[in-house]
Protein backbone atom coordinates (compact mmCIF):
# COMPACT_ATOMS: atom_id res chain seq x y z
CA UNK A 1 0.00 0.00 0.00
CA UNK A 2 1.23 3.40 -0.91
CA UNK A 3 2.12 6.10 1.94
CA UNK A 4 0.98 9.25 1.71
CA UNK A 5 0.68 12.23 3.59
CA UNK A 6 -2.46 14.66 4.05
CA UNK A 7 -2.91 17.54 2.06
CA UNK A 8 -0.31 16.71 -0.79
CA UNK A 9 -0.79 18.65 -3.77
CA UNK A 10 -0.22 16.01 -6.24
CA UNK A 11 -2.17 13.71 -4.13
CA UNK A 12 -4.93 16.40 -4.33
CA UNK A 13 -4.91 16.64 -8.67
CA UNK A 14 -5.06 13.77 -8.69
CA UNK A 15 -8.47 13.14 -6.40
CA UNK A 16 -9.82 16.30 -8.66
CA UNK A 17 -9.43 14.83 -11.84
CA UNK A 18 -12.06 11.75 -11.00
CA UNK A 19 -13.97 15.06 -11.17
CA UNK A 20 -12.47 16.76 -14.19
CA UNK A 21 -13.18 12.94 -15.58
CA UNK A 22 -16.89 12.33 -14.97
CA UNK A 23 -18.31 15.47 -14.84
CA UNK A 24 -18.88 15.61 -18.60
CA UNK A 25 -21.26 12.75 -17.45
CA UNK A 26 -23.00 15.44 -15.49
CA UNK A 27 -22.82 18.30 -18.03
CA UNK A 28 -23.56 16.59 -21.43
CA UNK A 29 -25.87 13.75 -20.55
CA UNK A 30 -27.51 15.27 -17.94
CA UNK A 31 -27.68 18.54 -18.38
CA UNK A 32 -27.26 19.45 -22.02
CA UNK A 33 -27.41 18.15 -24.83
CA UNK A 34 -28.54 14.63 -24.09
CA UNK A 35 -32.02 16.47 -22.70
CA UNK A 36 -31.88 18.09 -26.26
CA UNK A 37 -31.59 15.54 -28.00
CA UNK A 38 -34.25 13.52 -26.22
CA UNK A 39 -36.85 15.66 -26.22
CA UNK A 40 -36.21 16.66 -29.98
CA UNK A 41 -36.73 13.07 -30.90
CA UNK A 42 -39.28 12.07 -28.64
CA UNK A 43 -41.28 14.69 -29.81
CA UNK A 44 -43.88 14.59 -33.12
CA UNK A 45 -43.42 17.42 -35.67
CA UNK A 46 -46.59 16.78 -36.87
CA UNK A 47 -48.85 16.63 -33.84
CA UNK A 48 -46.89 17.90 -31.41
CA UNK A 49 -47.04 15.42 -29.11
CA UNK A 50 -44.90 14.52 -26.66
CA UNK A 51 -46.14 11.00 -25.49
CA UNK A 52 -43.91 7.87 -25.95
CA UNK A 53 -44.12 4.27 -25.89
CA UNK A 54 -42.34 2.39 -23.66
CA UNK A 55 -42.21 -1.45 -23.31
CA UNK A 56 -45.79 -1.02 -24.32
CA UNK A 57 -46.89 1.81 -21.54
CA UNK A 58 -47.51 5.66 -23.00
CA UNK A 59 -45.39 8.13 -21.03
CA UNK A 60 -45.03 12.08 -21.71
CA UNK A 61 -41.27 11.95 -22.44
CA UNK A 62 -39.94 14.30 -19.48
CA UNK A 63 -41.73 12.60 -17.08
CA UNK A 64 -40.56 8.78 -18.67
CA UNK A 65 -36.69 9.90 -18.59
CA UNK A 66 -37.22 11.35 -14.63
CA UNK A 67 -39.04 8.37 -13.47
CA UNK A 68 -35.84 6.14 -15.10
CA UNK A 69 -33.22 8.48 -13.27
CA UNK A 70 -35.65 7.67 -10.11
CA UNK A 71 -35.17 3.97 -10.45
CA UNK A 72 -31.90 4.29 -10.73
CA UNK A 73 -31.13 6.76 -8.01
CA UNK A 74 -33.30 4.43 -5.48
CA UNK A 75 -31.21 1.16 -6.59
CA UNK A 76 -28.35 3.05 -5.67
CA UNK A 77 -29.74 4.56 -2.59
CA UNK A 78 -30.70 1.06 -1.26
CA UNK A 79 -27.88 -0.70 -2.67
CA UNK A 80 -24.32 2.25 -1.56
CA UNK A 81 -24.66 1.59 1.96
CA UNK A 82 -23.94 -2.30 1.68
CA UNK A 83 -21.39 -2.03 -1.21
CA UNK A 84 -19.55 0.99 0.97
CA UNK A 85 -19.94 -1.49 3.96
CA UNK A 86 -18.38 -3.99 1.75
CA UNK A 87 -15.32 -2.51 0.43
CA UNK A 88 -14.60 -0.66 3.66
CA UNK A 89 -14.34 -3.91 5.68
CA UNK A 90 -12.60 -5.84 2.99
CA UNK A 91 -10.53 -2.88 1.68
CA UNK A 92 -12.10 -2.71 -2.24
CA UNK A 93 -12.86 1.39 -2.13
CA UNK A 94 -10.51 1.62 -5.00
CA UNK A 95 -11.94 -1.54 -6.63
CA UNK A 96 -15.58 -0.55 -6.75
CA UNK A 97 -14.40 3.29 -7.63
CA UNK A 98 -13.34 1.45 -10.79
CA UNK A 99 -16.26 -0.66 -11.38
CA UNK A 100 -18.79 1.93 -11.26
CA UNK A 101 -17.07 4.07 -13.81
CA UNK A 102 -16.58 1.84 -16.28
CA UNK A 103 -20.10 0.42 -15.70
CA UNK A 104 -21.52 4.65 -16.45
CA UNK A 105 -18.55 5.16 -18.77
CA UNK A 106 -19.59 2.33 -21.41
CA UNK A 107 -23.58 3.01 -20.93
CA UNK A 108 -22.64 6.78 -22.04
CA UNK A 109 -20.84 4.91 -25.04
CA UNK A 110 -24.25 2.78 -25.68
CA UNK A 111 -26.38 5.68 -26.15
CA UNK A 112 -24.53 5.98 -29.61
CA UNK A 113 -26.61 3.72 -30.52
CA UNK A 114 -29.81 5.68 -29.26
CA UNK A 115 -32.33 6.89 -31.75
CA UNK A 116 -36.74 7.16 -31.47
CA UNK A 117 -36.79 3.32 -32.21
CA UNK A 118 -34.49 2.50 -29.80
CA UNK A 119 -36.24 4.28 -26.96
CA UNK A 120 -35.97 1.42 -24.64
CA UNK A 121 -32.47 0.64 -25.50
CA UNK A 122 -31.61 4.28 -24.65
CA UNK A 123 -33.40 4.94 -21.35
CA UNK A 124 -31.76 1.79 -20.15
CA UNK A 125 -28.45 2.64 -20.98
CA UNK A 126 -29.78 6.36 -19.17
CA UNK A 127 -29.86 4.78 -16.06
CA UNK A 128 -27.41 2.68 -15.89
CA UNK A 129 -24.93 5.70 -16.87
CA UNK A 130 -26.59 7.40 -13.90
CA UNK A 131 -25.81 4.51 -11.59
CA UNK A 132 -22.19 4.45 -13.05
CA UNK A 133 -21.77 8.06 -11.90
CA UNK A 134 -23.66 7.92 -8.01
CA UNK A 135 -21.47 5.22 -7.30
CA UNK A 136 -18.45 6.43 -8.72
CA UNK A 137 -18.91 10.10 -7.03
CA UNK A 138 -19.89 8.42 -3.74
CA UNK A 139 -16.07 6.55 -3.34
CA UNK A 140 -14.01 9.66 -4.84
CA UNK A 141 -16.50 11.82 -2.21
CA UNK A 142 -15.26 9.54 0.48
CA UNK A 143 -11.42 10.23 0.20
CA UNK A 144 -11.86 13.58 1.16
CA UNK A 145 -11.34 13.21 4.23
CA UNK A 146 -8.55 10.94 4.22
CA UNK A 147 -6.34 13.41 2.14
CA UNK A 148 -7.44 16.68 3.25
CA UNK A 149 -7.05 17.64 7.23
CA UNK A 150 -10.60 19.51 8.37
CA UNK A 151 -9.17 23.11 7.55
CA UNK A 152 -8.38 22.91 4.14
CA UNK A 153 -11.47 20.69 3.21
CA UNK A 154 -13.49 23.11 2.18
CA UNK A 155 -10.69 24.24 -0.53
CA UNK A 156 -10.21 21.10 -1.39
CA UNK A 157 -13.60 20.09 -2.17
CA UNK A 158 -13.77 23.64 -3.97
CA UNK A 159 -10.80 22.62 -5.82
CA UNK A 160 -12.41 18.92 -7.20
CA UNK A 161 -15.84 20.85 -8.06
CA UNK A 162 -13.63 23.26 -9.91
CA UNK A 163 -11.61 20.44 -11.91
CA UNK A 164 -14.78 19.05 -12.75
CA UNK A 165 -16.60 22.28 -14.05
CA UNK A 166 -13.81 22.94 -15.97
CA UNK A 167 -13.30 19.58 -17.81
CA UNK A 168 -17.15 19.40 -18.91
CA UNK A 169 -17.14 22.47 -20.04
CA UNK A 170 -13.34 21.31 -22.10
CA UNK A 171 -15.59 18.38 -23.71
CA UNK A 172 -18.63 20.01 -23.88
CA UNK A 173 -16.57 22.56 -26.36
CA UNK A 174 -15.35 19.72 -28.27
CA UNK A 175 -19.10 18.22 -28.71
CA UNK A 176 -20.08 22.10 -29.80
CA UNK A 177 -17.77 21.29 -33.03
CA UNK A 178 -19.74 18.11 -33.98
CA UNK A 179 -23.37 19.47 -33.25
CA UNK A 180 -23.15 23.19 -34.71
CA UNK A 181 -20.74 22.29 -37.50
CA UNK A 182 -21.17 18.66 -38.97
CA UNK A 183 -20.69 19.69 -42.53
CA UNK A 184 -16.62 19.94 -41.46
CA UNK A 185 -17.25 16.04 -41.09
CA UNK A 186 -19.15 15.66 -43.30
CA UNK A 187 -22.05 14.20 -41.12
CA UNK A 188 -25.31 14.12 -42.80
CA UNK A 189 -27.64 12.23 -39.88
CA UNK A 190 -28.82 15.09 -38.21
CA UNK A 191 -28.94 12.60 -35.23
CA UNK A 192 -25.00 11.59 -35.31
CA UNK A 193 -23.45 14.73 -33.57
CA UNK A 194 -25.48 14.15 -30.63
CA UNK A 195 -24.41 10.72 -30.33
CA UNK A 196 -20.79 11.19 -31.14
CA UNK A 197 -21.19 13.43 -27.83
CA UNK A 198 -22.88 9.97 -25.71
CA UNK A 199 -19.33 8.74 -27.20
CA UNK A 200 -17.05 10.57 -26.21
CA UNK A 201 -18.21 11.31 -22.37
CA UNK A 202 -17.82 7.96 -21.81
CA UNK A 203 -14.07 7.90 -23.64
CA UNK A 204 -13.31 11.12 -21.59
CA UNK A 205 -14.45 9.38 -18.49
CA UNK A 206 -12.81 6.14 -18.86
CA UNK A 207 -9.44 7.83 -20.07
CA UNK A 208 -8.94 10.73 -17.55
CA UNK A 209 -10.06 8.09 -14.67
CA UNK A 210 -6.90 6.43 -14.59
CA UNK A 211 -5.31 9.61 -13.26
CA UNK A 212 -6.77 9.09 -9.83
CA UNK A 213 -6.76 4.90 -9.85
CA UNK A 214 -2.99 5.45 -10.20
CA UNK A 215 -2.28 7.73 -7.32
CA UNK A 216 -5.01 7.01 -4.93
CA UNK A 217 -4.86 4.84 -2.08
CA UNK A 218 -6.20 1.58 -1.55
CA UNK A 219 -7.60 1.20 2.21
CA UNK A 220 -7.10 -1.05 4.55
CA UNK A 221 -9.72 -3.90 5.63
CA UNK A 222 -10.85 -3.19 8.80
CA UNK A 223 -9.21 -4.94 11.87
CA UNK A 224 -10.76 -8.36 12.75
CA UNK A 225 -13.04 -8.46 9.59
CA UNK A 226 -10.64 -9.80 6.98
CA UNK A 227 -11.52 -13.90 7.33
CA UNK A 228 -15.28 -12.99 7.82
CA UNK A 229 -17.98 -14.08 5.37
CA UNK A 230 -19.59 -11.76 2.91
CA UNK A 231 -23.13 -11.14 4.26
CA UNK A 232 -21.94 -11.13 7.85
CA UNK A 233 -18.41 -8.72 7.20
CA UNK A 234 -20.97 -6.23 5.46
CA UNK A 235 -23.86 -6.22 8.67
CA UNK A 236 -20.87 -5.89 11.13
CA UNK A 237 -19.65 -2.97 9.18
CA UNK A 238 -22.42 -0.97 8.17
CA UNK A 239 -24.16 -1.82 12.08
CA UNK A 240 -20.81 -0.40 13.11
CA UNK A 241 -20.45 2.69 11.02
CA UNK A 242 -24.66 3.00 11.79
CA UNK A 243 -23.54 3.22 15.52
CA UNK A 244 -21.26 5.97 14.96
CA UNK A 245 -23.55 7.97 12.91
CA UNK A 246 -26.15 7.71 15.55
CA UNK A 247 -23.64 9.22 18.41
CA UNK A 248 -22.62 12.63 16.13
CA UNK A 249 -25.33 14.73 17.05
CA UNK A 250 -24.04 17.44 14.35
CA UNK A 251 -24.08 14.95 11.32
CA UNK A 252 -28.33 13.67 12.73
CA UNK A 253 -28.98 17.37 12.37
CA UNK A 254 -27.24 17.84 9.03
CA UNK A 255 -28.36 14.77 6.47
CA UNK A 256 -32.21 15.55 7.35
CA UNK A 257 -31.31 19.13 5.86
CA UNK A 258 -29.65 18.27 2.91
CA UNK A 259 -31.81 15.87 1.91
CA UNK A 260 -34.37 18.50 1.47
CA UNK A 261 -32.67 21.13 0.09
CA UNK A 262 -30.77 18.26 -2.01
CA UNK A 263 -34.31 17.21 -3.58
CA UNK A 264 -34.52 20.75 -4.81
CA UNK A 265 -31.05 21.02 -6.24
CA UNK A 266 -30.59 18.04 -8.01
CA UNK A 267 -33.83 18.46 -9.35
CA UNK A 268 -33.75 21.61 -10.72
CA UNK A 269 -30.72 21.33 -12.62
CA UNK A 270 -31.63 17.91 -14.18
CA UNK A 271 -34.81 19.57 -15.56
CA UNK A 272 -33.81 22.88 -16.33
CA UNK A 273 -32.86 22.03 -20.13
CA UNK A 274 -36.27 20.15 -20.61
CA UNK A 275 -38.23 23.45 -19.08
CA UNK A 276 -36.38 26.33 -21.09
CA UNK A 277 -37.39 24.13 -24.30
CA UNK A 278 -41.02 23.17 -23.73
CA UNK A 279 -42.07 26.30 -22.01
CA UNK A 280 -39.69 29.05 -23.76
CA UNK A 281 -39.03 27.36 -26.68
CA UNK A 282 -35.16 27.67 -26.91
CA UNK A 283 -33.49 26.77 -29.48
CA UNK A 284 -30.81 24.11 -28.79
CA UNK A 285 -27.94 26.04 -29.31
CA UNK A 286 -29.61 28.91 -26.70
CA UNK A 287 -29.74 25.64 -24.28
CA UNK A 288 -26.75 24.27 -24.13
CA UNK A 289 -24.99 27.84 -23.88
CA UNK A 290 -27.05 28.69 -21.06
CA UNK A 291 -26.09 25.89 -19.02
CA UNK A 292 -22.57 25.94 -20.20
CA UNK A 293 -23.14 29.44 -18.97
CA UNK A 294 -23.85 27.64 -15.59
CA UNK A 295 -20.48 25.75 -15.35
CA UNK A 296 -18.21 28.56 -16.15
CA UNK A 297 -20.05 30.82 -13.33
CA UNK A 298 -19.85 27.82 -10.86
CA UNK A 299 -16.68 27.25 -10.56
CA UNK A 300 -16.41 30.85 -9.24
CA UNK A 301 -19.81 30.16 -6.95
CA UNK A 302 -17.40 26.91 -5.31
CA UNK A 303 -14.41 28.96 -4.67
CA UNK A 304 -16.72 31.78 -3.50
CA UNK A 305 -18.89 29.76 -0.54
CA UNK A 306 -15.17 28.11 0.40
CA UNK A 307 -13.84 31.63 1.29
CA UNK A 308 -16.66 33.14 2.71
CA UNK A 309 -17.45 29.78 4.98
CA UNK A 310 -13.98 30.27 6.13
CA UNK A 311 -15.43 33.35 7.12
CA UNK A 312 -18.81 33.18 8.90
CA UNK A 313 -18.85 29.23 9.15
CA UNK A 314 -20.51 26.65 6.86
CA UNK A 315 -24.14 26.63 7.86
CA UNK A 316 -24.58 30.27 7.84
CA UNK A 317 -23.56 30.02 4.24
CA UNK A 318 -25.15 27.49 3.45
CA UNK A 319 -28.87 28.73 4.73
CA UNK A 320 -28.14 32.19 2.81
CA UNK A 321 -27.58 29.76 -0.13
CA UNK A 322 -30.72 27.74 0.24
CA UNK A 323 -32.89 30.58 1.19
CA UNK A 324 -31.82 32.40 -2.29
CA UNK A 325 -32.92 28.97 -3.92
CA UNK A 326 -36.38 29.77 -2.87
CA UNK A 327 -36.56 32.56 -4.36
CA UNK A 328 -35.22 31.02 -7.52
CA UNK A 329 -38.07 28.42 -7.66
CA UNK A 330 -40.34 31.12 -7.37
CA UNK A 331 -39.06 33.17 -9.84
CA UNK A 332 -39.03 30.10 -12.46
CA UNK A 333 -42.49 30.24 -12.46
CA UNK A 334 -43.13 33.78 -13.42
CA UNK A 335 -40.34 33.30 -16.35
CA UNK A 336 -41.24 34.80 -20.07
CA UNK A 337 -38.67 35.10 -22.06
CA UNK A 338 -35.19 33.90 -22.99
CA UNK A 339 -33.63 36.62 -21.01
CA UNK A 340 -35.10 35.50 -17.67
CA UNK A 341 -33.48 32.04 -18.49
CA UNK A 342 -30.02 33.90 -19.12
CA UNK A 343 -30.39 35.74 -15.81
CA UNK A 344 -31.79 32.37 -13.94
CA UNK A 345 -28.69 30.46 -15.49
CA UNK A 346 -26.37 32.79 -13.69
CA UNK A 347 -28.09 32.54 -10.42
CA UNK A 348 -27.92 28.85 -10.74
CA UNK A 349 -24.10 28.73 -11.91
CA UNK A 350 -23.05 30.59 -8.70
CA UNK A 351 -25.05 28.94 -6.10
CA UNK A 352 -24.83 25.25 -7.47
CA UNK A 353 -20.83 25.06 -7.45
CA UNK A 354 -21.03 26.92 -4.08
CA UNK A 355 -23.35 24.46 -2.15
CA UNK A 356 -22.73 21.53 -3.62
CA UNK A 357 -18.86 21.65 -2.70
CA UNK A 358 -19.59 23.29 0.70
CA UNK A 359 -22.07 20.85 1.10
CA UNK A 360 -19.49 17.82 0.80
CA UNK A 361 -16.69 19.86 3.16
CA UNK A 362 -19.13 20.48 5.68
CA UNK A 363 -20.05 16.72 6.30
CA UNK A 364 -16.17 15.46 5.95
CA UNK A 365 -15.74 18.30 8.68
CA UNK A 366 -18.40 16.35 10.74
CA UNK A 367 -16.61 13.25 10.41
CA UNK A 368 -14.05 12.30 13.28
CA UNK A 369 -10.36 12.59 11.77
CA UNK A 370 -9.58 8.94 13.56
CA UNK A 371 -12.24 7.45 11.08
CA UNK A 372 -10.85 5.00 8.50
CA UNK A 373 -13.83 4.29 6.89
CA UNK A 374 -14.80 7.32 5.32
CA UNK A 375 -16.43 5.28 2.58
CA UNK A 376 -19.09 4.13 4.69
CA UNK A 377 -19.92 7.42 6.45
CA UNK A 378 -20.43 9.23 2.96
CA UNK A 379 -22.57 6.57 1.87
CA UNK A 380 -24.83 7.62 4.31
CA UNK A 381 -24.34 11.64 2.94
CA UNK A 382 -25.00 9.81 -0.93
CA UNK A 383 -27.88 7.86 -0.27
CA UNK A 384 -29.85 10.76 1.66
CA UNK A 385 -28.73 13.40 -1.91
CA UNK A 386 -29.71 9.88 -4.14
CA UNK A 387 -33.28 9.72 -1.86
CA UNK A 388 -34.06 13.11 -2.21
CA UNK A 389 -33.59 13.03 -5.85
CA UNK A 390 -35.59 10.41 -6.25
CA UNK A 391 -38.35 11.93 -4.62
CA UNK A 392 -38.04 15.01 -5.86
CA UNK A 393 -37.91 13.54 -9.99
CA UNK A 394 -40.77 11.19 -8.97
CA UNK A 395 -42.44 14.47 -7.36
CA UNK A 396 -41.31 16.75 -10.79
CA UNK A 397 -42.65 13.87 -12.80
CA UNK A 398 -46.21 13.34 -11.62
CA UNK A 399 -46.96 17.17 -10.78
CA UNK A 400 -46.23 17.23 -14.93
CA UNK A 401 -48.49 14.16 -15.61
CA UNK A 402 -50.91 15.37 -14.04
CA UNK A 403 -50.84 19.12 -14.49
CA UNK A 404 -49.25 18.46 -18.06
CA UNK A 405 -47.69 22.04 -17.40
CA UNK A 406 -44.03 22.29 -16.15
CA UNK A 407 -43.96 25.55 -14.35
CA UNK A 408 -46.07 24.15 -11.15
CA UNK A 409 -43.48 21.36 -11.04
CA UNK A 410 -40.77 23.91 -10.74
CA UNK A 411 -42.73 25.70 -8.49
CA UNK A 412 -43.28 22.94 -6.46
CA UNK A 413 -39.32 22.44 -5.38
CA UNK A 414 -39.42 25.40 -3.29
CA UNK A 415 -40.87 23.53 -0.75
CA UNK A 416 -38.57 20.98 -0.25
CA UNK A 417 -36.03 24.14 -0.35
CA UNK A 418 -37.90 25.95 2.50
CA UNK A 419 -37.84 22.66 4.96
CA UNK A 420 -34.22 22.21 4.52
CA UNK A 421 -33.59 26.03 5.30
CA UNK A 422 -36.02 25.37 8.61
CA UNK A 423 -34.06 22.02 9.46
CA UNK A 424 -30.42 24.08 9.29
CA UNK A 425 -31.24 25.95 11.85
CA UNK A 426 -30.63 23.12 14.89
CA UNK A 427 -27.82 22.73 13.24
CA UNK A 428 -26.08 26.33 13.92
CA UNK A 429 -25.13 25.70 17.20
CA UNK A 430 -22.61 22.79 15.97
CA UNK A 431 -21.21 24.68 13.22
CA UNK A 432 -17.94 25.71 14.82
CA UNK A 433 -18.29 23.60 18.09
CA UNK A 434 -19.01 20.06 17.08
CA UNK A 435 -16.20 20.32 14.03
CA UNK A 436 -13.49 21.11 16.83
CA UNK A 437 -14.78 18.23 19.14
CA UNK A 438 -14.93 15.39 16.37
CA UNK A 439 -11.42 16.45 14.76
């Protein structure tokens, strides 16, 4: 096993390019222009409607793409906390790091193959690409605090959100060559430069991955559980790590929180391609360089919320954050014009990169610097952000199906934003205090 020492630069790179690596995941398949490209094709020129087929069952085609990122958050959500039991106890972070990228990395590469009569081919290579990334993100989250000490955490985790903005937006450039100028290629499928992009996320993943499997550490297995079985070394260690959990009173306050104002988050920016096209009507290339617009504006937002929580302390920050959240949701409702998007995309850049890397500092701060398996505790901090988003895409979906209008589902988020505001406020008292006693 390799030594290392906390807070080593290289060390640090290379933790923030798993970031760099499979944020383009997050960007173009999430975000951009795989929403494009999915409602474009899933939608009839002729009628306008947007109902599909699936398996046999009629779906509108938002709300069939959330409810299969639902299904596969909630696998994951059930499944992290036994696989992170798993690999801490037999020491396989590293391993299943690996296996979950390569698992998203080569379902971004089968949505090449996506097209309209492929539909169930492509939503299940959707959520499996999803799965890839929760479970991948959850074992990179979890070295945090085993290469950062508590007071530079919050730069660090700055520093990987920063990587990653940065490299999606890299790739998303590239993609921006094959979609708004195929002629250069000669590309005459009007379909093709979209899924030359599904291509080369998962090439981009796969390739700038093997930064951080070279110069990470493996972990140990934990004392006493090396000879045991399977099913019994995972109950002893997630009962364990359960035990702990249950004794930080400052990490019970904070994971009821976040998963509420995580069900908004996540939500929001999953959907926010699919609403500026069905309910403003955005051209594509308006789309993607709006969100685009997001990344570039939240990598200052993550460097931002680091500087000023070094300032007036984490939660503080973070309730200003959420509380100007609410007023986004409320604002999306009231939107007219592209303009309002532009000025919404801004908003969004600068308070996503700020809350979700404070979000992952604050809990690593939470976490007692003698704990060696981090991987379990931030499964716990995963599966409450993969829960909420579950319940909030289920929540987005069916307010749609219902209402068949978007804006009330939008509208709808602030509420889950307003509870988590509420729920930070216990946790105020332990945002210097409890940090200093755990670490």
């Amino acid at each position: 096993m390799k030594i290392f020492k906390k807070n080593d630069k290289r060390l640090i790179r290379s933790w923030s390019m798993f970031d760099w690596a499979n944020s383009a995941y997050n960007l173009v398949i999430n975000s951009t222009i795989f929403p494009v490209y999915y409602t474009t094709i899933t939608k009839n020129a002729e009628t306008g409607s947007t109902t599909v087929s699936f398996f046999g069952f009629e779906f509108v085609n938002t709300a069939l793409s959330n409810f299969a990122l639902s299904i596969a958050y909630l696998i994951m959500a059930v499944g992290l906390p036994f696989i992170s039991a798993y690999s801490d106890a037999a020491g396989k972070r590293k391993f299943f790091m690996k296996m979950f990228t390569y698992l998203g990395a080569f379902a971004c590469m089968g949505l090449f193959f996506f097209k309209l009569d492929t539909l169930e081919w492509g939503i299940i290579c959707f959520a499996l690409a999803a799965m890839g990334y929760i479970g991948g993100v959850a074992f990179n989250n979890s070295y945090l605090p085993i290469i950062a000490t508590p007071d530079q955490q919050d730069r660090v985790s700055a520093q990987g959100f920063a990587y990653g903005y940065v490299g999606c937006v890299i790739l998303q450039l590239i993609c921006f060559v094959f979609i708004f100028k195929p002629e250069w290629f000669g590309i005459t499928d009007p379909s093709l430069p979209a899924r030359l992009s599904f291509l080369l996320v998962g090439i981009w993943w796969v390739s700038f991955s093997q930064i951080p499997f070279r110069f990470l550490p493996r972990n140990r297995p934990s004392k006493g559980k090396e000879a045991m079985p399977f099913f019994q070394k995972v109950k002893s260690e997630f009962t364990t790590v359960l035990g702990q959990i249950k004794q930080i009173e400052a990490i019970k306050r904070f994971l009821p929180a976040y998963f509420f104002y995580a069900m908004g988050i996540q939500t929001l920016v999953i959907v926010a391609a699919a609403f500026g096209q069905k309910e403003l009507n955005l051209g594509a290339d308006k789309l993607i360089a709006s969100i685009l617009l997001i990344q570039i504006v939240a990598i200052g937002g993550a460097y931002l919320m680091s500087l000023l929580a070094k300032r007036f302390g984490n939660i503080k920050v973070l309730m200003v954050v959420v509380f100007l959240w609410i007023m986004i949701c409320g604002a999306s409702y009231f939107m007219a014009n592209e303009y309002h998007f532009y000025m919404m995309a801004f908003m969004v850049g600068l308070l996503m990169g700020g809350i979700q890397s404070l979000s992952r500092s604050t809990y690593s701060k939470l976490i007692p610097t003698h704990i060696e398996d981090t991987t379990s505790f931030f499964s716990f901090y995963d599966v409450t952000e993969k829960l909420a988003i579950v319940i909030g895409l289920f929540s987005f979906g069916i307010i749609e199906q219902v209402t068949n209008n978007i804006r009330y589902s939008a509208l709808s988020l602030g509420i889950f934003f307003l509870i988590g505001f509420l729920l930070l406020f216990p946790v105020l008292k332990f945002n210097k205090l409890q940090i200093i006693q755990n670490n």
